[in-house]
C-alpha atoms as a PDB file:
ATOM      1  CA  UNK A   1     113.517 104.772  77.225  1.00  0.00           C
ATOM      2  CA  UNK A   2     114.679 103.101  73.483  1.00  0.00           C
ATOM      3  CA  UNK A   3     111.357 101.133  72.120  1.00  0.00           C
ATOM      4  CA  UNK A   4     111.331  97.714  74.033  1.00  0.00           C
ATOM      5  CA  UNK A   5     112.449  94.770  71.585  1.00  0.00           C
ATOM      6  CA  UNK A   6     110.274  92.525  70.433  1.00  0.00           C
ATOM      7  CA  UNK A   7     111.502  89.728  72.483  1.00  0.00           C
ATOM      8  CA  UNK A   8     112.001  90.686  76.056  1.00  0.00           C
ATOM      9  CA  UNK A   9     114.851  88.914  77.740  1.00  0.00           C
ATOM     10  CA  UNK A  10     114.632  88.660  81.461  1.00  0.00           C
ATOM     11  CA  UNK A  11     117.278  87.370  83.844  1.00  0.00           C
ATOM     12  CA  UNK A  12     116.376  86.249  87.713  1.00  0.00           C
ATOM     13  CA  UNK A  13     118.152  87.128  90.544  1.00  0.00           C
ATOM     14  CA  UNK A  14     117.605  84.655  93.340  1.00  0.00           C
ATOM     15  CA  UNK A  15     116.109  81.912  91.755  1.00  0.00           C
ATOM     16  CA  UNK A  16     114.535  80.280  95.004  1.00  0.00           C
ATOM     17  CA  UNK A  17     111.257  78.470  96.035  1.00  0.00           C
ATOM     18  CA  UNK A  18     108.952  81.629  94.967  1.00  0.00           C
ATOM     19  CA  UNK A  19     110.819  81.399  90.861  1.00  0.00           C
ATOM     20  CA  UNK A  20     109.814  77.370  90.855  1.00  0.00           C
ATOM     21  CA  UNK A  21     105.753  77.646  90.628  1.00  0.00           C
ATOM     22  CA  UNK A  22     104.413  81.048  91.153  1.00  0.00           C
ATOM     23  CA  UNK A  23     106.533  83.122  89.061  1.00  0.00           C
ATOM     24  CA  UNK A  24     109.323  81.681  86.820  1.00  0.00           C
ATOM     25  CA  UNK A  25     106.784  79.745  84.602  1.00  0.00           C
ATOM     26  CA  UNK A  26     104.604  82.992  83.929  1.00  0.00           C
ATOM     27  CA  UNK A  27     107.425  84.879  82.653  1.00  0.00           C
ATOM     28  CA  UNK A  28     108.268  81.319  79.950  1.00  0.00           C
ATOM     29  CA  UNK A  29     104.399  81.469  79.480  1.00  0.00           C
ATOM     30  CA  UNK A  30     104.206  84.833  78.268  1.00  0.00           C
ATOM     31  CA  UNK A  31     104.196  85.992  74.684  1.00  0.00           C
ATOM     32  CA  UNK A  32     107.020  88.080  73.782  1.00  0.00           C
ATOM     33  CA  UNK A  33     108.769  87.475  77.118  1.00  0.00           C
ATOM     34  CA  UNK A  34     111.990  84.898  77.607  1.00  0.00           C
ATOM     35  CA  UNK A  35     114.023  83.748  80.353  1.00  0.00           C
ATOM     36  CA  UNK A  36     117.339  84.235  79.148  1.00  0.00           C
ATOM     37  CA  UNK A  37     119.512  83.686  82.048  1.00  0.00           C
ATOM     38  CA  UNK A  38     119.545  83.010  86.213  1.00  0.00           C
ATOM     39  CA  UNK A  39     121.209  83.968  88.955  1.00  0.00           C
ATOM     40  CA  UNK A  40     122.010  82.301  92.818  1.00  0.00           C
ATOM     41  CA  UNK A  41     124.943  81.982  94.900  1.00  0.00           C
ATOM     42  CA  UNK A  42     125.081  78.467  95.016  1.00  0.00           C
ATOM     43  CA  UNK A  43     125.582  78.113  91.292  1.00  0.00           C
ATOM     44  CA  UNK A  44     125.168  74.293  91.381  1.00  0.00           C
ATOM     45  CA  UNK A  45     121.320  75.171  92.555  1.00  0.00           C
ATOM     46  CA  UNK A  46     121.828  77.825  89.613  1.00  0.00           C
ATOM     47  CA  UNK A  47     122.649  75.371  87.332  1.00  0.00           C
ATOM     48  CA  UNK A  48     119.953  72.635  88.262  1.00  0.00           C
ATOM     49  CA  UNK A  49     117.462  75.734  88.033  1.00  0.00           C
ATOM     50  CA  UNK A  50     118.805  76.638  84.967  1.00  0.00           C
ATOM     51  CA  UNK A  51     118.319  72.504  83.604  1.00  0.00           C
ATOM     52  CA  UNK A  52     115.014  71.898  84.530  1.00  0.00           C
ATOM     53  CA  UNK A  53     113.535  75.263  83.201  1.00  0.00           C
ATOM     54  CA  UNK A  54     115.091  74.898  80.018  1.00  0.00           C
ATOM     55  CA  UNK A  55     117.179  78.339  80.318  1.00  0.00           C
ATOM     56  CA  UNK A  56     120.482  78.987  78.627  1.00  0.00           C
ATOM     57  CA  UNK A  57     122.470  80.681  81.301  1.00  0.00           C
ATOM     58  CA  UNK A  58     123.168  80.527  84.509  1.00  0.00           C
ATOM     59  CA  UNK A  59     125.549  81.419  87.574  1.00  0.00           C
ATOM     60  CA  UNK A  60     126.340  83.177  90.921  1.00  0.00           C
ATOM     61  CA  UNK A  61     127.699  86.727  89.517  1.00  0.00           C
ATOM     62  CA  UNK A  62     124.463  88.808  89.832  1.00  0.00           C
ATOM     63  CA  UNK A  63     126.749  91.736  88.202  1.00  0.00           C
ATOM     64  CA  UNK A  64     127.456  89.695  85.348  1.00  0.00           C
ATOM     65  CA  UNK A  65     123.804  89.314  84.938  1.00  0.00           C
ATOM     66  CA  UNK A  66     122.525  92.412  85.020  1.00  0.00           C
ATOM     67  CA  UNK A  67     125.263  94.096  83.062  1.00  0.00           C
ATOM     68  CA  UNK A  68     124.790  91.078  80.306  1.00  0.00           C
ATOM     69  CA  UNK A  69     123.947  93.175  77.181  1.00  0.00           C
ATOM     70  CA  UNK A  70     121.426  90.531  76.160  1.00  0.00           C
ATOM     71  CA  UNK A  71     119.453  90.841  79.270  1.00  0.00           C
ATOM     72  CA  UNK A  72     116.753  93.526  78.601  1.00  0.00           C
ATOM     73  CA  UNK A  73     115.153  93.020  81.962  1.00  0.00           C
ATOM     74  CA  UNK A  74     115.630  91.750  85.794  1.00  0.00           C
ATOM     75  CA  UNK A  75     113.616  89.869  88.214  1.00  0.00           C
ATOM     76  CA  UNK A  76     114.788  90.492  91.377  1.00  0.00           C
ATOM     77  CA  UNK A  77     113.682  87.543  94.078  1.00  0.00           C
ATOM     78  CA  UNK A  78     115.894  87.589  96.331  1.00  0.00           C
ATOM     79  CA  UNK A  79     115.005  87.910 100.364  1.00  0.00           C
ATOM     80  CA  UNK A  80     113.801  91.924 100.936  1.00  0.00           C
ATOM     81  CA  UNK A  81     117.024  93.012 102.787  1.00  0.00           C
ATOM     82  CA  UNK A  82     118.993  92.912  99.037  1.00  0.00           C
ATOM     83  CA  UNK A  83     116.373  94.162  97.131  1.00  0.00           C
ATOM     84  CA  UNK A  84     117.558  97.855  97.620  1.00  0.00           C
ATOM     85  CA  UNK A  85     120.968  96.518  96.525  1.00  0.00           C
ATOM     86  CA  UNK A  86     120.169  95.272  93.785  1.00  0.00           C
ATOM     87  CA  UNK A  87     117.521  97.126  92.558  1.00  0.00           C
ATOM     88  CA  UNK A  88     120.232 100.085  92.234  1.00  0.00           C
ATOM     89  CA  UNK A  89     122.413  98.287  90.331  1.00  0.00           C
ATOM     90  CA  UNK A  90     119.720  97.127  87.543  1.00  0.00           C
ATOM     91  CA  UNK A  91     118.441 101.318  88.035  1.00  0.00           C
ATOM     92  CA  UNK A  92     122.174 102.235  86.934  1.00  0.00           C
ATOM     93  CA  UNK A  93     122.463  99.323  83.995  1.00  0.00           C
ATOM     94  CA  UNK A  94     119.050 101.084  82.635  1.00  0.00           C
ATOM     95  CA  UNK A  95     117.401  98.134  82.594  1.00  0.00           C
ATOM     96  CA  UNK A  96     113.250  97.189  83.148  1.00  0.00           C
ATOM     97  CA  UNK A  97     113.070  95.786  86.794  1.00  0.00           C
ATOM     98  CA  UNK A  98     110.500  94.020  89.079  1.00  0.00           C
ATOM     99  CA  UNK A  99     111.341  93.451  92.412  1.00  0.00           C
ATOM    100  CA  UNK A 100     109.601  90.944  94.612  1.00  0.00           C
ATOM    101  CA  UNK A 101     107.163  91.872  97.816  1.00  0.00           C
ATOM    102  CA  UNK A 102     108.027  93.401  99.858  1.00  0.00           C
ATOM    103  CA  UNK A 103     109.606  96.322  97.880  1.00  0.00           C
ATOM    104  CA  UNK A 104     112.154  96.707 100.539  1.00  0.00           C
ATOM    105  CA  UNK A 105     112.532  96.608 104.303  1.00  0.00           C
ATOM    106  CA  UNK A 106     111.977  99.368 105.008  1.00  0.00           C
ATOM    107  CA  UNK A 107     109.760 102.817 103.333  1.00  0.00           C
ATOM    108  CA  UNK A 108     113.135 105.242 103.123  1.00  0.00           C
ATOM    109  CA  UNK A 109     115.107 102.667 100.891  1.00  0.00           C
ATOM    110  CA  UNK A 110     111.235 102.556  98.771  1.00  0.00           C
ATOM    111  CA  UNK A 111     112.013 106.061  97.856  1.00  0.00           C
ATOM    112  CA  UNK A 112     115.843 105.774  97.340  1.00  0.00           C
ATOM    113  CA  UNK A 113     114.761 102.688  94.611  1.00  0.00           C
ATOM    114  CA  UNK A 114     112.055 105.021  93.156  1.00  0.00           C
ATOM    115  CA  UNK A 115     114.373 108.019  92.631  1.00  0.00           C
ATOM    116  CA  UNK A 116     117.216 105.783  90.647  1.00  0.00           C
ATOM    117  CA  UNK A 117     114.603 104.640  88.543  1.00  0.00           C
ATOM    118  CA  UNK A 118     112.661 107.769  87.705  1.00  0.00           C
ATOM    119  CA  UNK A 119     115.972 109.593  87.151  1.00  0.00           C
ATOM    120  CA  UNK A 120     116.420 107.156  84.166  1.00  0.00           C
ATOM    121  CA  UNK A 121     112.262 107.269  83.403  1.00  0.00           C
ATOM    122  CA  UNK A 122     113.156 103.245  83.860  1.00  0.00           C
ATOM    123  CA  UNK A 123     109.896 100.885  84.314  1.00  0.00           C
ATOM    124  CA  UNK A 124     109.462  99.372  87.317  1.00  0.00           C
ATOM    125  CA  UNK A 125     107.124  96.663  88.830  1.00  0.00           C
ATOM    126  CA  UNK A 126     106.778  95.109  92.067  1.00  0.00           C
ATOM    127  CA  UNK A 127     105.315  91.678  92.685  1.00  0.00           C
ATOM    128  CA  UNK A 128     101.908  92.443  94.478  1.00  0.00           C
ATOM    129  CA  UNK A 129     100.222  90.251  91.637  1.00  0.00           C
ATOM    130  CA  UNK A 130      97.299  89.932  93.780  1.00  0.00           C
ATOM    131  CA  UNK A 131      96.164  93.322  91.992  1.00  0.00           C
ATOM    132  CA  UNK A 132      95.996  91.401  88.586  1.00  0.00           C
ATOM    133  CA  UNK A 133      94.133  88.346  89.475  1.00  0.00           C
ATOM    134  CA  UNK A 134      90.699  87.980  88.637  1.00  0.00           C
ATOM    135  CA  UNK A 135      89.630  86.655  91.831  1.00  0.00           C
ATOM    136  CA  UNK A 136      90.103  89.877  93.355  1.00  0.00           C
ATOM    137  CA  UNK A 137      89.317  92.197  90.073  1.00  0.00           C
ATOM    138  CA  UNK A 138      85.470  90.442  91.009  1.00  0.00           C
ATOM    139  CA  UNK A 139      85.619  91.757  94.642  1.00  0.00           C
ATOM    140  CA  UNK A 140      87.236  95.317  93.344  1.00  0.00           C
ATOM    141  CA  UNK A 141      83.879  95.295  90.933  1.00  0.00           C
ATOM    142  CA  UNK A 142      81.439  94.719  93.134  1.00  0.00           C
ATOM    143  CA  UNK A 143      82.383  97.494  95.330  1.00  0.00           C
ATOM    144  CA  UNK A 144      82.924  99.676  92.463  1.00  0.00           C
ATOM    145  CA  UNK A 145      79.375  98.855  91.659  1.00  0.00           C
ATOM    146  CA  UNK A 146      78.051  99.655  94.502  1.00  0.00           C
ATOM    147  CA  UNK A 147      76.662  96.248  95.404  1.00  0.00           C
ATOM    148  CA  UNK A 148      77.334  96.750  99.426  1.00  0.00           C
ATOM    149  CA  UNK A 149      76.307 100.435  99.168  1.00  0.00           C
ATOM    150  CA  UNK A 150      78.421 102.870 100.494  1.00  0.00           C
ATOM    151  CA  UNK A 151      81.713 100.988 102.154  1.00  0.00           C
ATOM    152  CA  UNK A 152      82.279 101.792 105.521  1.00  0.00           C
ATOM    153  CA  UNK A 153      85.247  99.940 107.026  1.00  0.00           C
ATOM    154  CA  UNK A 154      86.767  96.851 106.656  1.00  0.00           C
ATOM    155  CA  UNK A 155      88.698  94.002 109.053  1.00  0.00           C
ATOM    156  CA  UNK A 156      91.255  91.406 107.820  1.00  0.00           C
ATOM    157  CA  UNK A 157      92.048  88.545 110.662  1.00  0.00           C
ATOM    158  CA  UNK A 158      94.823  86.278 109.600  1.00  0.00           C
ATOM    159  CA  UNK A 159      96.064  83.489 111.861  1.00  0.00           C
ATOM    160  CA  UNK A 160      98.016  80.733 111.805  1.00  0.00           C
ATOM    161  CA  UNK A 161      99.356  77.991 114.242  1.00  0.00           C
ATOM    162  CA  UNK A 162     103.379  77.899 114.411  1.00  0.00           C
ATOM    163  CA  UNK A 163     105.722  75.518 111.549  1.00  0.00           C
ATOM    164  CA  UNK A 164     107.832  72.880 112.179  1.00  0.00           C
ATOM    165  CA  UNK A 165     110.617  74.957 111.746  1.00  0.00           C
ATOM    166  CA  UNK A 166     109.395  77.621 113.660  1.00  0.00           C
ATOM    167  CA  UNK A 167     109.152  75.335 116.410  1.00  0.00           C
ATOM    168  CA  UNK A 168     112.281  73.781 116.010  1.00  0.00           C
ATOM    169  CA  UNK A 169     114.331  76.757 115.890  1.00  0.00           C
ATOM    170  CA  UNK A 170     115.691  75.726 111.996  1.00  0.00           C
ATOM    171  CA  UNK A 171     116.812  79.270 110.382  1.00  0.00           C
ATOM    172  CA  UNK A 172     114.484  80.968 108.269  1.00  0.00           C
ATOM    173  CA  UNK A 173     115.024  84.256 106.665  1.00  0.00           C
ATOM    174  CA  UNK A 174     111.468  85.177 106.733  1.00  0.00           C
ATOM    175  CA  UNK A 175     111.495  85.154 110.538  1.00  0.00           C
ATOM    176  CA  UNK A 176     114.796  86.458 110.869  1.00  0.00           C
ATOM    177  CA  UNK A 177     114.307  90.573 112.172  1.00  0.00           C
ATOM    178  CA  UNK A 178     118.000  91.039 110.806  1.00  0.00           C
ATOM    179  CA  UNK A 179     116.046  90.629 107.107  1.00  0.00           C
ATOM    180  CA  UNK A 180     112.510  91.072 107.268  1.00  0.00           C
ATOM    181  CA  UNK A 181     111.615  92.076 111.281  1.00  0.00           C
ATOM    182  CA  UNK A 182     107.686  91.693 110.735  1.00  0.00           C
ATOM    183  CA  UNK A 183     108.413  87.849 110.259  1.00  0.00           C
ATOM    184  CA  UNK A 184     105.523  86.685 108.512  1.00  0.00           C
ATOM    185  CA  UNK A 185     103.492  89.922 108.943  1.00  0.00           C
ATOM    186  CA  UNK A 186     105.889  91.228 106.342  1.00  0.00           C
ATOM    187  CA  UNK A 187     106.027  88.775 104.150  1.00  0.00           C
ATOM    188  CA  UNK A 188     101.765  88.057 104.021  1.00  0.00           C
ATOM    189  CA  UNK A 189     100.101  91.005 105.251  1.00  0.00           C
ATOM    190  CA  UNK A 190     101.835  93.329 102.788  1.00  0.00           C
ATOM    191  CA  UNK A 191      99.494  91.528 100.527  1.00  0.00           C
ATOM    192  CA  UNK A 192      96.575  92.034 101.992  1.00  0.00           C
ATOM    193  CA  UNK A 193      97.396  95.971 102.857  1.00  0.00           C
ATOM    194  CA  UNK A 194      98.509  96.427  99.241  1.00  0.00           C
ATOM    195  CA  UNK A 195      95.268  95.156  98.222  1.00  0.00           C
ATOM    196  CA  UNK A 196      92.837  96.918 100.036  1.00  0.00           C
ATOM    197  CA  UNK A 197      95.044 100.229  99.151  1.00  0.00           C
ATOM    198  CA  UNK A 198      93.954  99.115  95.872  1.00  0.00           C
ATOM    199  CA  UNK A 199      90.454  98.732  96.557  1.00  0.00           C
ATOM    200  CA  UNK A 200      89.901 102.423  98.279  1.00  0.00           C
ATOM    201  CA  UNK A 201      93.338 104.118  97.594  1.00  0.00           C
ATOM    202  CA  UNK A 202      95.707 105.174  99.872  1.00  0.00           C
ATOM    203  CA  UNK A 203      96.194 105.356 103.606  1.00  0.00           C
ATOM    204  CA  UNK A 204      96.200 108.562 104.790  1.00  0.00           C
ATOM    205  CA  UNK A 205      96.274 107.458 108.926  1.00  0.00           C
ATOM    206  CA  UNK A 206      97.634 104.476 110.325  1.00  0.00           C
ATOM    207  CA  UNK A 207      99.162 103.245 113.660  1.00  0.00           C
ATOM    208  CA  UNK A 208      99.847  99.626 115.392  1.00  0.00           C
ATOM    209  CA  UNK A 209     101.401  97.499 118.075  1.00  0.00           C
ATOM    210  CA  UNK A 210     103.589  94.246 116.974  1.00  0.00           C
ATOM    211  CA  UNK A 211     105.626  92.152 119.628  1.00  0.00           C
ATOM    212  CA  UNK A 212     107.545  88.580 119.780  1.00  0.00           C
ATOM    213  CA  UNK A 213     104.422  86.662 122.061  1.00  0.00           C
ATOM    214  CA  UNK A 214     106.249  83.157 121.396  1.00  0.00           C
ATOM    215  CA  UNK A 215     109.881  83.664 121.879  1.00  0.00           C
ATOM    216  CA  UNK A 216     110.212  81.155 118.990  1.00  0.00           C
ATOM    217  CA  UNK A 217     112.484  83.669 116.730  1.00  0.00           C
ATOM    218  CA  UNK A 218     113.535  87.208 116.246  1.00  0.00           C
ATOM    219  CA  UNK A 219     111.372  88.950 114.462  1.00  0.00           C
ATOM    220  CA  UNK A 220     107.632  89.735 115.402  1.00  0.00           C
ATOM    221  CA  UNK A 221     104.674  87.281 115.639  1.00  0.00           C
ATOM    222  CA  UNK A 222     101.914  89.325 116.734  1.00  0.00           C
ATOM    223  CA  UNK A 223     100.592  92.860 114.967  1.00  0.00           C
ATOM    224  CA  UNK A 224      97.409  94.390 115.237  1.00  0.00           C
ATOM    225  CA  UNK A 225      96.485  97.733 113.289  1.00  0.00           C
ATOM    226  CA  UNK A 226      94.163 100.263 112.627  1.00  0.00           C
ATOM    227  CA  UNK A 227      93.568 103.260 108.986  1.00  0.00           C
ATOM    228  CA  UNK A 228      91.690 105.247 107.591  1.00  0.00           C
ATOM    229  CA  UNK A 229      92.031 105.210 103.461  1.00  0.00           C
ATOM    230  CA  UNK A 230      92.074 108.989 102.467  1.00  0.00           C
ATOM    231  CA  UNK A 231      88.132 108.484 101.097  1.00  0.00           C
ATOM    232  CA  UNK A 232      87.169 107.962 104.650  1.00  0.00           C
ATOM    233  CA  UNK A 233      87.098 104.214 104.399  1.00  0.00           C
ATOM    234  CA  UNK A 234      88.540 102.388 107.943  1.00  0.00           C
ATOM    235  CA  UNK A 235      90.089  99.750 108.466  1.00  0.00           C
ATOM    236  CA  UNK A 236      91.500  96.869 111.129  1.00  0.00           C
ATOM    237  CA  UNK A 237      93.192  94.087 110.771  1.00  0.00           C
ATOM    238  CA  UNK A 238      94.895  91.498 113.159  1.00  0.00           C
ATOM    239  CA  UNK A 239      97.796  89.118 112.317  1.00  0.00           C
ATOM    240  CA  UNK A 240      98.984  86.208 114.663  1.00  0.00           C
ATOM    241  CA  UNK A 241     101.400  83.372 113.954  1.00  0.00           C
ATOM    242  CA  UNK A 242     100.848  81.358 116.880  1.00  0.00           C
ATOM    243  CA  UNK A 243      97.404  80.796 117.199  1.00  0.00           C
ATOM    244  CA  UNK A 244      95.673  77.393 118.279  1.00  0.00           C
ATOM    245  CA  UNK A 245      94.449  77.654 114.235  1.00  0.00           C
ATOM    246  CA  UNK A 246      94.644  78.819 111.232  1.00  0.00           C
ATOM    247  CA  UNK A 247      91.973  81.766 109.846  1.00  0.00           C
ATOM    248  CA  UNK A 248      92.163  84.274 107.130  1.00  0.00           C
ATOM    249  CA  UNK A 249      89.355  85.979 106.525  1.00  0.00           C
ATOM    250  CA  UNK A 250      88.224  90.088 105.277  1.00  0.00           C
ATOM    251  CA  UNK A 251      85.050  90.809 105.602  1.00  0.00           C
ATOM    252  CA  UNK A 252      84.172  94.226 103.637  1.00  0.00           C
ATOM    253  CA  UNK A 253      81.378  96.062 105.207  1.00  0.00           C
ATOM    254  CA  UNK A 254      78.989  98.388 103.538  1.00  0.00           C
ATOM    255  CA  UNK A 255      75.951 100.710 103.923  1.00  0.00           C
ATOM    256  CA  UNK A 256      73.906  97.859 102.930  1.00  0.00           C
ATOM    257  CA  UNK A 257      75.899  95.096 102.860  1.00  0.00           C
ATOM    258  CA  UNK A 258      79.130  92.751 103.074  1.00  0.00           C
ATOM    259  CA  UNK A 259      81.768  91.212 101.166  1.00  0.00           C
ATOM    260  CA  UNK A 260      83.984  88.351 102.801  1.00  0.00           C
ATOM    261  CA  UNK A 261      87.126  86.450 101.177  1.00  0.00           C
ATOM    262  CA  UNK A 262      90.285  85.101 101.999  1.00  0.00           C
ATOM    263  CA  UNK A 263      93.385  86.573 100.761  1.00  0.00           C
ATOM    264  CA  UNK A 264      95.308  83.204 100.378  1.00  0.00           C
ATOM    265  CA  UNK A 265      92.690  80.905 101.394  1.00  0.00           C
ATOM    266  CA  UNK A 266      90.889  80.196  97.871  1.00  0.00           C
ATOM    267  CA  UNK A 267      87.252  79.922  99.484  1.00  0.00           C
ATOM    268  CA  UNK A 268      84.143  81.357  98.115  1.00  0.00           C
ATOM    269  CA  UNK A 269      84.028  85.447  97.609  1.00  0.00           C
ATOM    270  CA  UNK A 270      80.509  85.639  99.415  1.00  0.00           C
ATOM    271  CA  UNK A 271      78.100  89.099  98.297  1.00  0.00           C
ATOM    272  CA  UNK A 272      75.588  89.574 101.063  1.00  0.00           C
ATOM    273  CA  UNK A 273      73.142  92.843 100.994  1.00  0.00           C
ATOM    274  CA  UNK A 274      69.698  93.446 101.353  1.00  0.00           C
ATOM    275  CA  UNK A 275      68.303  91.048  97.922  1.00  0.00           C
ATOM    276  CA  UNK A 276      70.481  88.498  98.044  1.00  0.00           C
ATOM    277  CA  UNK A 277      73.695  86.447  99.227  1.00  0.00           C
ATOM    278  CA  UNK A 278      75.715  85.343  96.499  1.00  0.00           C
ATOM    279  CA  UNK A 279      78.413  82.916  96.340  1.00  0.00           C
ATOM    280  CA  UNK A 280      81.324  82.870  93.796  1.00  0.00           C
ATOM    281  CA  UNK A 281      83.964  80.878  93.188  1.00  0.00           C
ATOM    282  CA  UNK A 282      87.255  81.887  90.581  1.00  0.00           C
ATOM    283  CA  UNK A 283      90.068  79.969  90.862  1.00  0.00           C
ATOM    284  CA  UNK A 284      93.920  81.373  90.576  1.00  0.00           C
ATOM    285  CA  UNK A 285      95.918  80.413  87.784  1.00  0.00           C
ATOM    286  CA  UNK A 286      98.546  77.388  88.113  1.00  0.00           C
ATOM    287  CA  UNK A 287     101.134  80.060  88.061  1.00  0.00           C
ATOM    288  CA  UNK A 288      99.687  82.862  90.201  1.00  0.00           C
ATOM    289  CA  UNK A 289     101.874  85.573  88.997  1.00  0.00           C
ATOM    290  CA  UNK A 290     100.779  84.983  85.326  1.00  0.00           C
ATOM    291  CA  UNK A 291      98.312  87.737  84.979  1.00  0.00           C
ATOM    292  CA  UNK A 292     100.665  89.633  86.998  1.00  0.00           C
ATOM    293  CA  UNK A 293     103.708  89.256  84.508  1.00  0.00           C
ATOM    294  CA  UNK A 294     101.181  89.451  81.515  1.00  0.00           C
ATOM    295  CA  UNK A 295     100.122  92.935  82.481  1.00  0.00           C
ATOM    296  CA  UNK A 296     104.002  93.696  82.833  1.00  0.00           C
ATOM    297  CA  UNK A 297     104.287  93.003  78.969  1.00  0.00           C
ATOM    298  CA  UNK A 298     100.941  94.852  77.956  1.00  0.00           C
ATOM    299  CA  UNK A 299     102.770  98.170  80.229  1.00  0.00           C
ATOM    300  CA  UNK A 300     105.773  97.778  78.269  1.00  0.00           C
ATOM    301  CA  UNK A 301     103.744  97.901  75.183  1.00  0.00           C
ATOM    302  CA  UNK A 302     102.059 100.874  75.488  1.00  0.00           C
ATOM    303  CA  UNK A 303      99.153  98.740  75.502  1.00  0.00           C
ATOM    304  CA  UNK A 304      97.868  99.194  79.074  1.00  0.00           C
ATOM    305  CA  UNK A 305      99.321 100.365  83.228  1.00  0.00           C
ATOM    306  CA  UNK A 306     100.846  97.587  85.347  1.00  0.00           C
ATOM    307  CA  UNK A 307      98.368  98.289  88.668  1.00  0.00           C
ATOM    308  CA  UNK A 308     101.693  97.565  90.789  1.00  0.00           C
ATOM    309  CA  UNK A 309     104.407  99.859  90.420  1.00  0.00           C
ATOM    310  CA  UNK A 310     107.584 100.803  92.202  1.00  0.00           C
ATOM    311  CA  UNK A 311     105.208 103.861  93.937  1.00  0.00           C
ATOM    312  CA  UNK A 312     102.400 102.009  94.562  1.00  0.00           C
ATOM    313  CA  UNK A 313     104.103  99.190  96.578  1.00  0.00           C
ATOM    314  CA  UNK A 314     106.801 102.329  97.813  1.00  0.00           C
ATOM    315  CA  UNK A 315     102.781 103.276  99.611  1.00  0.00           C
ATOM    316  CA  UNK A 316     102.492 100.008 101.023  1.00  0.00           C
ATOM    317  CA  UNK A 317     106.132  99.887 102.645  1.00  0.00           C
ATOM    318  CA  UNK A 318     105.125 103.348 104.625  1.00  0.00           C
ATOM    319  CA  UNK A 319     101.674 101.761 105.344  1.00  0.00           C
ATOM    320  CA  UNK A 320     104.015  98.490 106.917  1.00  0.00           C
ATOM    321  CA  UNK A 321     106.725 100.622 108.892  1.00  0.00           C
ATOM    322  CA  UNK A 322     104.193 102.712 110.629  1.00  0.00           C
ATOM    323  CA  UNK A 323     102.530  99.405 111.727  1.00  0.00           C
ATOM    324  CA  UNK A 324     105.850  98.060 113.050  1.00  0.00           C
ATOM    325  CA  UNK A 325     106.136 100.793 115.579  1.00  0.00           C
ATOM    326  CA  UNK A 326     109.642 100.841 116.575  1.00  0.00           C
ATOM    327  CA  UNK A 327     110.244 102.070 112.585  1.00  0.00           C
ATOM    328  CA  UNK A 328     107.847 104.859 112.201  1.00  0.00           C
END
C-alpha cells in the first residue's frame, strides 16, 4: 500500500447504537485519526449523527462514501448480513477497513472478504476489541505466567433472562435468523470464543447443539459447545437467553489453579492457586473500543500488529458455524 497520510480520514457505514458510545468517540479520540464523514439510510438519523458528533459529512449513499477520495478508511457497522457487501466494495476502492463483530454470517463469506483484501495487501481489522483491553491483557498475563500452572480446560456459562422486546415480539435484527441465526449467541459469544482463541490459539476441534427453546423469535436461543485449542487446551461453554437469570461467568482452570471473570460483566478477575487468591479490579475505558482503534493506528504505523485481524476473526466465524450445527 502508498504510506498512510498523516491524518487518517475514516467514514462509518451504519452509524447505529454501537457508533454512539463504544466506538465512534474512540476513533475522534485518537491521535492522527478523524471522522470525516457518515453513512445510514435514513439520512435524517445521518444527519442528526453527523450534528451531534461534530462531523462534516453525512448521507445515505454508502457508494458515495467509500469511493469519496478524501476518505482514507471505512468503518463498517452495519448488521453482519451486509458486512460481506460492503466489505467488497471498500476491498475494490483500496481502502483500510474494519468491519464490526461478527466478521460475517457465515465462515465461507470470512474467506471471500479475506481474499479481496489480501489481493490488494489492504489492512484489515475486525472489531473484537476485547483483545486490546487491559482488563483482559491481565488475565492473558497471568496465564502466560504461569500463575494457574499448566491450563487444562476452561468453561464459559452465559445466561440471561428474555427483553422486553423479545417478549413482545418487537423486530430485532439481532434475533432475526434471516441476519444473524445464532440470535444473541452470535452477537455475544463470538466475543468470548474470539477471546479465549486468543488466550490458547486456535481451535483445532469443535462441535455443538443450538435450538429455538422459547418460540419467542427466529433465530436460536439455546447453544451449548464443546473444543479443544490445538495446544491441547479444552473447552465448554453454555449460552441461554431465557433463563430465570442472568450469569456470565469463565472460570479458567489450571494444574494448580483458577482464573474466573466475566466477559461483559465488569466484576473482579479473581487468581486462585495454591499461595494465594487474589482479587483485581481494571475498569474498561468510557469508550470500550478505544484501545481497540488506538492499536488500529499504531498497525498502520508500522509501529506495532492490531491482535484482531480480518484472519483472526475469519477463525472465529468457522469456530461459530460449526457450533450452529445446521451450517457446518
Amino acid at each position: 500500500m502508498n504510506e498512510q497520510p498523516k491524518i487518517i480520514r475514516w467514514g462509518i457505514i451504519g452509524c447505529g447504537d454501537v457508533t454512539e458510545q463504544k466506538s465512534g468517540p474512540a476513533y475522534q479520540k485518537t491521535e492522527g485519526f478523524e471522522i470525516k464523514a457518515v453513512m445510514r439510510r435514513d439520512a435524517v438519523k445521518a444527519a442528526d449523527y453527523a450534528k451531534r458528533h461534530n462531523i462534516d459529512r453525512h448521507g445515505n449513499d454508502a457508494d458515495a462514501l467509500i469511493n469519496d477520495p478524501e476518505i482514507d478508511a471505512v468503518y463498517i457497522a452495519t448488521p453482519p448480513d451486509t458486512h460481506k457487501y460492503y466489505a467488497l466494495k471498500v476491498a475494490a476502492a483500496g481502502k483500510v477497513c474494519c468491519i464490526e463483530k461478527p466478521m460475517a454470517t457465515n465462515y465461507d463469506d470470512c474467506v471471500e472478504i479475506n481474499e479481496a483484501f489480501d489481493a490488494g495487501n489492504i489492512p484489515l481489522f475486525v472489531a473484537y476489541y476485547r483483545r486490546s483491553l487491559p482488563r483482559f491483557l491481565k488475565v492473558k498475563q497471568w496465564i502466560e505466567e504461569g500463575r494457574i500452572g499448566a491450563v487444562r480446560n476452561l468453561h464459559w456459562n452465559l445466561t440471561k433472562t428474555p427483553s422486553p422486546i423479545d417478549i413482545s415480539g418487537e423486530y430485532n435484527w439481532r434475533t432475526n435468523a434471516k441476519i444473524a441465526p445464532g440470535g444473541y449467541f452470535e452477537d455475544l459469544a463470538s466475543h468470548g470464543l474470539d477471546l479465549f482463541i486468543y488466550f490458547f490459539g486456535n481451535i483445532k476441534q469443535v462441535s455443538g447443539i443450538s435450538l429455538n427453546q422459547q418460540g419467542l423469535y427466529t433465530a436460536k436461543d439455546a447453544v451449548a459447545a464443546t473444543w479443544v485449542h490445538e495446544n491441547g487446551v479444552t473447552g465448554t461453554g453454555s449460552w441461554n437467553f431465557g433463563a430465570f437469570k442472568r450469569e456470565d461467568k469463565v472460570t479458567i482452570y489450571g494444574s494448580s489453579g483458577t482464573i474466573t471473570f466475566g466477559v461483559f460483566d465488569e466484576v473482579p478477575l479473581v487468581l486462585t492457586n495454591e499461595f494465594y487468591v487474589k482479587e483485581e479490579v481494571i475498569e474498561h475505558p468510557e469508550n470500550i473500543q478505544l484501545y481497540h482503534v488506538h492499536n488500529m493506528r499504531e498497525h498502520l504505523l508500522g509501529t506495532g500488529n492490531h491482535p484482531s485481524t480480518g484472519h483472526t476473526a475469519a477463525h472465529t466465524n468457522w469456530v461459530l458455524d460449526r457450533i450452529m450445527d445446521e451450517r457446518s
